[in-house]
N, C-alpha and C. Protein backbone atom coordinates (compact mmCIF):
# COMPACT_ATOMS: atom_id res chain seq x y z
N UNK A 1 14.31 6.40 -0.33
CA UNK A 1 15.20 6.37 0.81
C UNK A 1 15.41 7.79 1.34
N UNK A 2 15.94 8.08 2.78
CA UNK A 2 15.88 9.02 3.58
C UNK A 2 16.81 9.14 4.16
N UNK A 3 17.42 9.77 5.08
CA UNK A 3 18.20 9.65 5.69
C UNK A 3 17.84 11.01 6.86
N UNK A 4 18.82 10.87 7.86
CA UNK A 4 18.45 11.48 9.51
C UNK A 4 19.63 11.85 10.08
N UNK A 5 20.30 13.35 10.46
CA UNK A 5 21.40 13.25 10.79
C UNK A 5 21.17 14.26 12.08
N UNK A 6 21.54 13.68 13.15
CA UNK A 6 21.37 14.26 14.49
C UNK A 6 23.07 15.76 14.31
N UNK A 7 22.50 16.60 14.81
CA UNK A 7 23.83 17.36 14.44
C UNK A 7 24.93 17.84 16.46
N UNK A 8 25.87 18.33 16.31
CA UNK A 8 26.10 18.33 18.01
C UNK A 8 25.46 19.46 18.64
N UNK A 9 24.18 20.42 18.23
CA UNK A 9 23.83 21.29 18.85
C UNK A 9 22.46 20.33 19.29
N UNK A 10 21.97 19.28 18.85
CA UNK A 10 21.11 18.66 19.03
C UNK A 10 20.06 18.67 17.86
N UNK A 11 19.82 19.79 16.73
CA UNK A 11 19.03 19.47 15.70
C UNK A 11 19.00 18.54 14.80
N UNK A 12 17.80 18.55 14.06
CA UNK A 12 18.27 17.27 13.41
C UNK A 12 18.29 17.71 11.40
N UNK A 13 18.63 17.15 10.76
CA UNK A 13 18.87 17.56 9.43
C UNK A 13 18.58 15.94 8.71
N UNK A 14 17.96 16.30 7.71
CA UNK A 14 17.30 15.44 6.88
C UNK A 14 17.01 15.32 5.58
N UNK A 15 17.61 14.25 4.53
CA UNK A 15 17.78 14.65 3.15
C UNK A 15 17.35 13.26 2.29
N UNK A 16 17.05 13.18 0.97
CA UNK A 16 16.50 12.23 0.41
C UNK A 16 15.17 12.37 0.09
N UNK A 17 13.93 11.17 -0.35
CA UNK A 17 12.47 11.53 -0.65
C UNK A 17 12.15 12.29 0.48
N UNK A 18 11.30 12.70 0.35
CA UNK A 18 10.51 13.75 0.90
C UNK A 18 9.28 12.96 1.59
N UNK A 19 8.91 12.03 0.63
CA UNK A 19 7.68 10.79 1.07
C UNK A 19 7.70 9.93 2.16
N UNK A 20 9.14 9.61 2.14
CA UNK A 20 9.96 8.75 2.82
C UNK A 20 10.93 9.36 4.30
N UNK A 21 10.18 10.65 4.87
CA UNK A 21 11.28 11.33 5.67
C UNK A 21 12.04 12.37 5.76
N UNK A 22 12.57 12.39 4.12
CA UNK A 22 13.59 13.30 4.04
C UNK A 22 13.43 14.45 4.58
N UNK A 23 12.20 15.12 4.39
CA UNK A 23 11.79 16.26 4.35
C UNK A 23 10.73 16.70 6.00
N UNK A 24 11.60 17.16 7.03
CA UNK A 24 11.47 17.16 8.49
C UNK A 24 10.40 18.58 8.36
N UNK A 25 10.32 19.18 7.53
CA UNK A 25 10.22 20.54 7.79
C UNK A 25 9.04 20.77 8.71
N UNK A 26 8.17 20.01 8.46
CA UNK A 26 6.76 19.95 9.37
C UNK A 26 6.73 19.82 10.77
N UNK A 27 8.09 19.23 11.15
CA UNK A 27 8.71 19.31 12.78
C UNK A 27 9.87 19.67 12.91
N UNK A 28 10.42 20.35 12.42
CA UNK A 28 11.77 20.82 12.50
C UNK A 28 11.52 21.58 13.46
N UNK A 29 10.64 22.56 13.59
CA UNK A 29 10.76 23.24 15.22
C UNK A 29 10.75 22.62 16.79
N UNK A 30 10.18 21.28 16.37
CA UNK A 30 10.10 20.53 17.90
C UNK A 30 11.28 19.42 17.71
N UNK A 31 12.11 19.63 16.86
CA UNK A 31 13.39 18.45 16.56
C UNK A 31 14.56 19.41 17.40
N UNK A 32 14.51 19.62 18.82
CA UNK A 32 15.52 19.80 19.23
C UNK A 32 15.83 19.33 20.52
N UNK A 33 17.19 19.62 20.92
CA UNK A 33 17.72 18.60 21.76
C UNK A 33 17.23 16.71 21.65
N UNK A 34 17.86 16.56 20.52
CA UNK A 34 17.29 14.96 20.18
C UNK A 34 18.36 14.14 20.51
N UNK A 35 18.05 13.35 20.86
CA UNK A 35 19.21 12.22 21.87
C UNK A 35 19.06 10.88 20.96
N UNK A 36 18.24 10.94 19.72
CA UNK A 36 18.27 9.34 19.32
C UNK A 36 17.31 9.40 18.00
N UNK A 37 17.76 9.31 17.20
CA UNK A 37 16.73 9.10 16.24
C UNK A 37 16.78 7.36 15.33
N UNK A 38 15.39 6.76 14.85
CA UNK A 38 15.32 5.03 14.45
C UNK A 38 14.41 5.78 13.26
N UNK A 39 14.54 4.18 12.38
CA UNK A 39 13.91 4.56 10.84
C UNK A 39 13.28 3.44 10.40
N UNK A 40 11.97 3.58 10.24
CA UNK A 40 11.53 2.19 9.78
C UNK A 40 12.31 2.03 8.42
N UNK A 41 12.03 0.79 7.66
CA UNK A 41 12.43 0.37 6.42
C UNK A 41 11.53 1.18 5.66
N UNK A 42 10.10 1.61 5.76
CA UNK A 42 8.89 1.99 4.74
C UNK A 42 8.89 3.48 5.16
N UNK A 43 10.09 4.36 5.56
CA UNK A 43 10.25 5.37 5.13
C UNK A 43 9.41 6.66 6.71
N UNK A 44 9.70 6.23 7.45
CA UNK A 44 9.01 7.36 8.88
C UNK A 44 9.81 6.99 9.71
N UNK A 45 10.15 8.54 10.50
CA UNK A 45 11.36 8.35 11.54
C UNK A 45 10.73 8.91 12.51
N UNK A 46 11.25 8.22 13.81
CA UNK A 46 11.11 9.07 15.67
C UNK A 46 12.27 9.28 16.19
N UNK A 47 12.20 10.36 16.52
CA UNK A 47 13.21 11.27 17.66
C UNK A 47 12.66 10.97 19.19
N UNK A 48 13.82 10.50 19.95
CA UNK A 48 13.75 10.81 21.26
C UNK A 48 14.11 12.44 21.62
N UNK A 49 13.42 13.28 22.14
CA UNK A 49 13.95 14.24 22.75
C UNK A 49 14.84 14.61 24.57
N UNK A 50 15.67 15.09 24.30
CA UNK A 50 15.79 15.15 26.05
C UNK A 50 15.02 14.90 26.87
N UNK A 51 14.13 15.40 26.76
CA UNK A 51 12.73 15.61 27.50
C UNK A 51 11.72 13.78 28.04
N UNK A 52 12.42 13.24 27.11
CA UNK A 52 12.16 11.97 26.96
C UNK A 52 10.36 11.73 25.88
N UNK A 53 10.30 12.82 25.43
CA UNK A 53 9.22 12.77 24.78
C UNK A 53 9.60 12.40 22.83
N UNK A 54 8.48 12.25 22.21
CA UNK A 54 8.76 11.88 21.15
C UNK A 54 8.44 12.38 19.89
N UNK A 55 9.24 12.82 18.61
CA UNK A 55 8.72 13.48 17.50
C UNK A 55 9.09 12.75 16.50
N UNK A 56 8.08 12.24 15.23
CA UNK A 56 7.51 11.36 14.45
C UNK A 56 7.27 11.84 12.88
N UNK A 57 7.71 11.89 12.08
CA UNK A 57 7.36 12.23 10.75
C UNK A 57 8.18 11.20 10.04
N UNK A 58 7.26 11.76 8.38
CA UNK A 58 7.92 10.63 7.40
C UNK A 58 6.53 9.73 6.92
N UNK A 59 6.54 9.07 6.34
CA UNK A 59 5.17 8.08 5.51
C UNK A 59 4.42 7.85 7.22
N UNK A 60 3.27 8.72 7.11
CA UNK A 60 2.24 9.04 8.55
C UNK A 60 2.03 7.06 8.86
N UNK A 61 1.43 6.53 7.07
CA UNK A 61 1.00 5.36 7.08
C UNK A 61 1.65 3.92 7.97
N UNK A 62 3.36 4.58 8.35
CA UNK A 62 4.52 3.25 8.69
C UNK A 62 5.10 3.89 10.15
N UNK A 63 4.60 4.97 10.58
CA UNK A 63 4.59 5.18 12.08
C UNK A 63 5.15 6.70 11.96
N UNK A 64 4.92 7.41 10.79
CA UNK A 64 5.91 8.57 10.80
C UNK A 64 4.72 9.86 11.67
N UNK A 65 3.42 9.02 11.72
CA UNK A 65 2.63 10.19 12.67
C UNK A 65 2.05 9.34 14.44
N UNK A 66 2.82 9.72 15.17
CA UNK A 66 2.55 9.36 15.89
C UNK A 66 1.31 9.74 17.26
N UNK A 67 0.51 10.76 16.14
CA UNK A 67 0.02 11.62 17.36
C UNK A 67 -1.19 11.08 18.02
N UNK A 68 -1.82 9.75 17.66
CA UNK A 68 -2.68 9.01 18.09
C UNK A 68 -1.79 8.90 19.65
N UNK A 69 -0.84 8.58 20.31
CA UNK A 69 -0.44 8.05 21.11
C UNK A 69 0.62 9.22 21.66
N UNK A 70 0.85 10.07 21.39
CA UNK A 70 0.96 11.23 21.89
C UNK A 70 1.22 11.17 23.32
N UNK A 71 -0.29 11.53 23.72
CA UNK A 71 -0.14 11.97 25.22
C UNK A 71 0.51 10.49 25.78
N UNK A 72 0.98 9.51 25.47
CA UNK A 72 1.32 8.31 26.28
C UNK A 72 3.25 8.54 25.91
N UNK A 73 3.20 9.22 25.24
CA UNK A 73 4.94 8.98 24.97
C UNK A 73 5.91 9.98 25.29
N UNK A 74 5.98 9.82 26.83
CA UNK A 74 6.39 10.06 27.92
C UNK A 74 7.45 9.71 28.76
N UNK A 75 8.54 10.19 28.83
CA UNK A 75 10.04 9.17 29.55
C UNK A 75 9.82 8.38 28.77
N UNK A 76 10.16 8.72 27.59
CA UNK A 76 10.56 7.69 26.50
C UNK A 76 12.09 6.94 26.96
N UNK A 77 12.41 5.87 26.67
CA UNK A 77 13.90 5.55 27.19
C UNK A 77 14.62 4.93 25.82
N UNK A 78 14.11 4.43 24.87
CA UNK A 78 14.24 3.68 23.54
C UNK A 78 13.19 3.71 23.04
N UNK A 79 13.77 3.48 21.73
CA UNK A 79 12.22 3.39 20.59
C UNK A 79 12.60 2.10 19.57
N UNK A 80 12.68 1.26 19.41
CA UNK A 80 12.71 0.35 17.95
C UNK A 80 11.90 -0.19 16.81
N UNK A 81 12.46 0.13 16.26
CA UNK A 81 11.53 0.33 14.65
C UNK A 81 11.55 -1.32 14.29
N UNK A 82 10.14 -1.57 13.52
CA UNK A 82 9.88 -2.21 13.04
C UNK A 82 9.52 -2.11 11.23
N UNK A 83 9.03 -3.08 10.53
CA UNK A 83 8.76 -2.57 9.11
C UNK A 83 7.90 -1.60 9.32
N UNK A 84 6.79 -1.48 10.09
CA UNK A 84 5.97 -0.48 9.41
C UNK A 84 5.68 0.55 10.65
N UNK A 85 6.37 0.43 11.74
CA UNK A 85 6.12 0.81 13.06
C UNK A 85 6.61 1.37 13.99
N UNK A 86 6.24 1.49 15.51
CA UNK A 86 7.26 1.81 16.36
C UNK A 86 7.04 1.51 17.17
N UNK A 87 8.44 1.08 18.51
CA UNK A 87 7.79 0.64 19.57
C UNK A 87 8.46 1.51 20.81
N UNK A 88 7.98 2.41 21.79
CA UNK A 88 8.73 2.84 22.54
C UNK A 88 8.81 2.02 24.14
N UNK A 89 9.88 1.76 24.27
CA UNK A 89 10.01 1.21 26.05
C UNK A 89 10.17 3.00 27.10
N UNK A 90 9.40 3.20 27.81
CA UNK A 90 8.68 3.97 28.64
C UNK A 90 10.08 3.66 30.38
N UNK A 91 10.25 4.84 30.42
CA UNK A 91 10.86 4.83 31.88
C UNK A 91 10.28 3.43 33.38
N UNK A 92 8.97 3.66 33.27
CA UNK A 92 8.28 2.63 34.08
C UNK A 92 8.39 1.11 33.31
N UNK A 93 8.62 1.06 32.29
CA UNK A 93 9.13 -0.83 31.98
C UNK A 93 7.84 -0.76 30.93
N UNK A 94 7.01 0.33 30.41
CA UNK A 94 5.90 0.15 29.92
C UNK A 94 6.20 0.15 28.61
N UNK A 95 5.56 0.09 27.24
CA UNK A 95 5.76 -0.37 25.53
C UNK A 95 4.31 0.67 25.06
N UNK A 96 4.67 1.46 24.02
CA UNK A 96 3.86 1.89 23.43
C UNK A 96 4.22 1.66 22.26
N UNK A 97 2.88 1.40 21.23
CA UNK A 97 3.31 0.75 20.20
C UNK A 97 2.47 2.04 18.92
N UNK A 98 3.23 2.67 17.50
CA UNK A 98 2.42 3.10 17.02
C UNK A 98 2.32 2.65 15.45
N UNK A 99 1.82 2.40 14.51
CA UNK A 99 2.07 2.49 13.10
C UNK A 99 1.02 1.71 12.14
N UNK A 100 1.34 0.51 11.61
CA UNK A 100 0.93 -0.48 10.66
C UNK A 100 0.41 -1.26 11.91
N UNK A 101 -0.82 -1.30 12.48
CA UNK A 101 -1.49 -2.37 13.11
C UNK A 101 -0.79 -3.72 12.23
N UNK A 102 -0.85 -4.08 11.62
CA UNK A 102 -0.44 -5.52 10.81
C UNK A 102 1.02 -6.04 11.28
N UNK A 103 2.11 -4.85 11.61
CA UNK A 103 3.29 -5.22 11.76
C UNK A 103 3.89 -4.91 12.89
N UNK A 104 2.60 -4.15 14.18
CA UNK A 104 3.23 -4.59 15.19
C UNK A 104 3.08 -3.30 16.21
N UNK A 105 2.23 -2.14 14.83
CA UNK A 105 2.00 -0.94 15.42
C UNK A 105 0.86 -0.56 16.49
N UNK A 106 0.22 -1.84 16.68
CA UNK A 106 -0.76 -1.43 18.05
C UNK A 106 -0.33 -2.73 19.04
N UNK A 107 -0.68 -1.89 19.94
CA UNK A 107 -0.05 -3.21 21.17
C UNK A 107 -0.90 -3.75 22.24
N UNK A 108 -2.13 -2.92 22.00
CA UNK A 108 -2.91 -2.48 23.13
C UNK A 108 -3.56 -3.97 23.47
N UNK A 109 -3.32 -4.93 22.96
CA UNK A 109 -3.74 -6.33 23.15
C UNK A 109 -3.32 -7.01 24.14
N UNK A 110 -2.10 -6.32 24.33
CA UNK A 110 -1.40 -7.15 25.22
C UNK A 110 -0.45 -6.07 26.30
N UNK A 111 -1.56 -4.93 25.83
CA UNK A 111 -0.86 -3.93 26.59
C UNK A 111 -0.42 -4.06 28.19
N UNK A 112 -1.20 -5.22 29.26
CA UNK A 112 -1.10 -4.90 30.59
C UNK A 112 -0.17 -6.05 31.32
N UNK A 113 0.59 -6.86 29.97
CA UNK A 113 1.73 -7.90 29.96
C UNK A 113 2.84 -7.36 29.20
N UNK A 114 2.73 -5.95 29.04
CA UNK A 114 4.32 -5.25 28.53
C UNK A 114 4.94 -4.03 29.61
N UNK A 115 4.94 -4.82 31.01
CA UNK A 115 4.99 -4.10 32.03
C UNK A 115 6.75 -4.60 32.55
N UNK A 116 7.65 -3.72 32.83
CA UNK A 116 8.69 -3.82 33.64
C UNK A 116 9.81 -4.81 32.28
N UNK A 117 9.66 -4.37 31.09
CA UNK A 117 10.54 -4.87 30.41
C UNK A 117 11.69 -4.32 30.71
């Protein structure tokens, strides 16, 4: 277990396994001004930034690396976690999905019917 604590200057602070999250240090420089942070159950967390963009660590395997999808996570507006995953709703109504293909982390199937949610 992990845990994620947004602080009021906007950084974020992070304590528990290390496997599981705890341990931000690998993005702690791009963890600022964060407006929202979600946690899967299998241990990887995403930050919304002001910016509306997104930063991802924690078990790479359950969505904690998100950099496959990167350049798409953009006016981020929400993100909700799934068991092994993530899903962001996009300023334009659009869904990007990243993590455990099995639980929900690719979307691209149905990518051009997750429009104007």
């Amino acid at each position: 277990m992990a845990f994620a604590a947004i602080l009021d200057d906007g950084a974020v602070v992070t304590w528990g396994d290390h496997r599981f999250g705890g341990d931000c240090s690998s993005v702690q420089d791009h963890l600022k001004n964060v407006m929202q942070i979600q946690a899967t159950v299998t241990g990887a967390f995403a930050a919304i930034l002001a910016d509306g963009s997104v930063v991802a660590w924690g078990n790479p395997a359950c969505g904690g690396d998100c950099s496959a999808v990167q350049d798409q996570l953009k006016d981020v507006e929400q993100i909700q976690p799934v068991r092994d995953g993530f899903a962001a709703v996009l300023a334009d109504g659009s869904v990007v999905a990243w993590g455990k293909r099995l639980y929900g982390g690719d979307c691209s199937a149905v990518q051009d019917q997750l429009r104007s949610l």
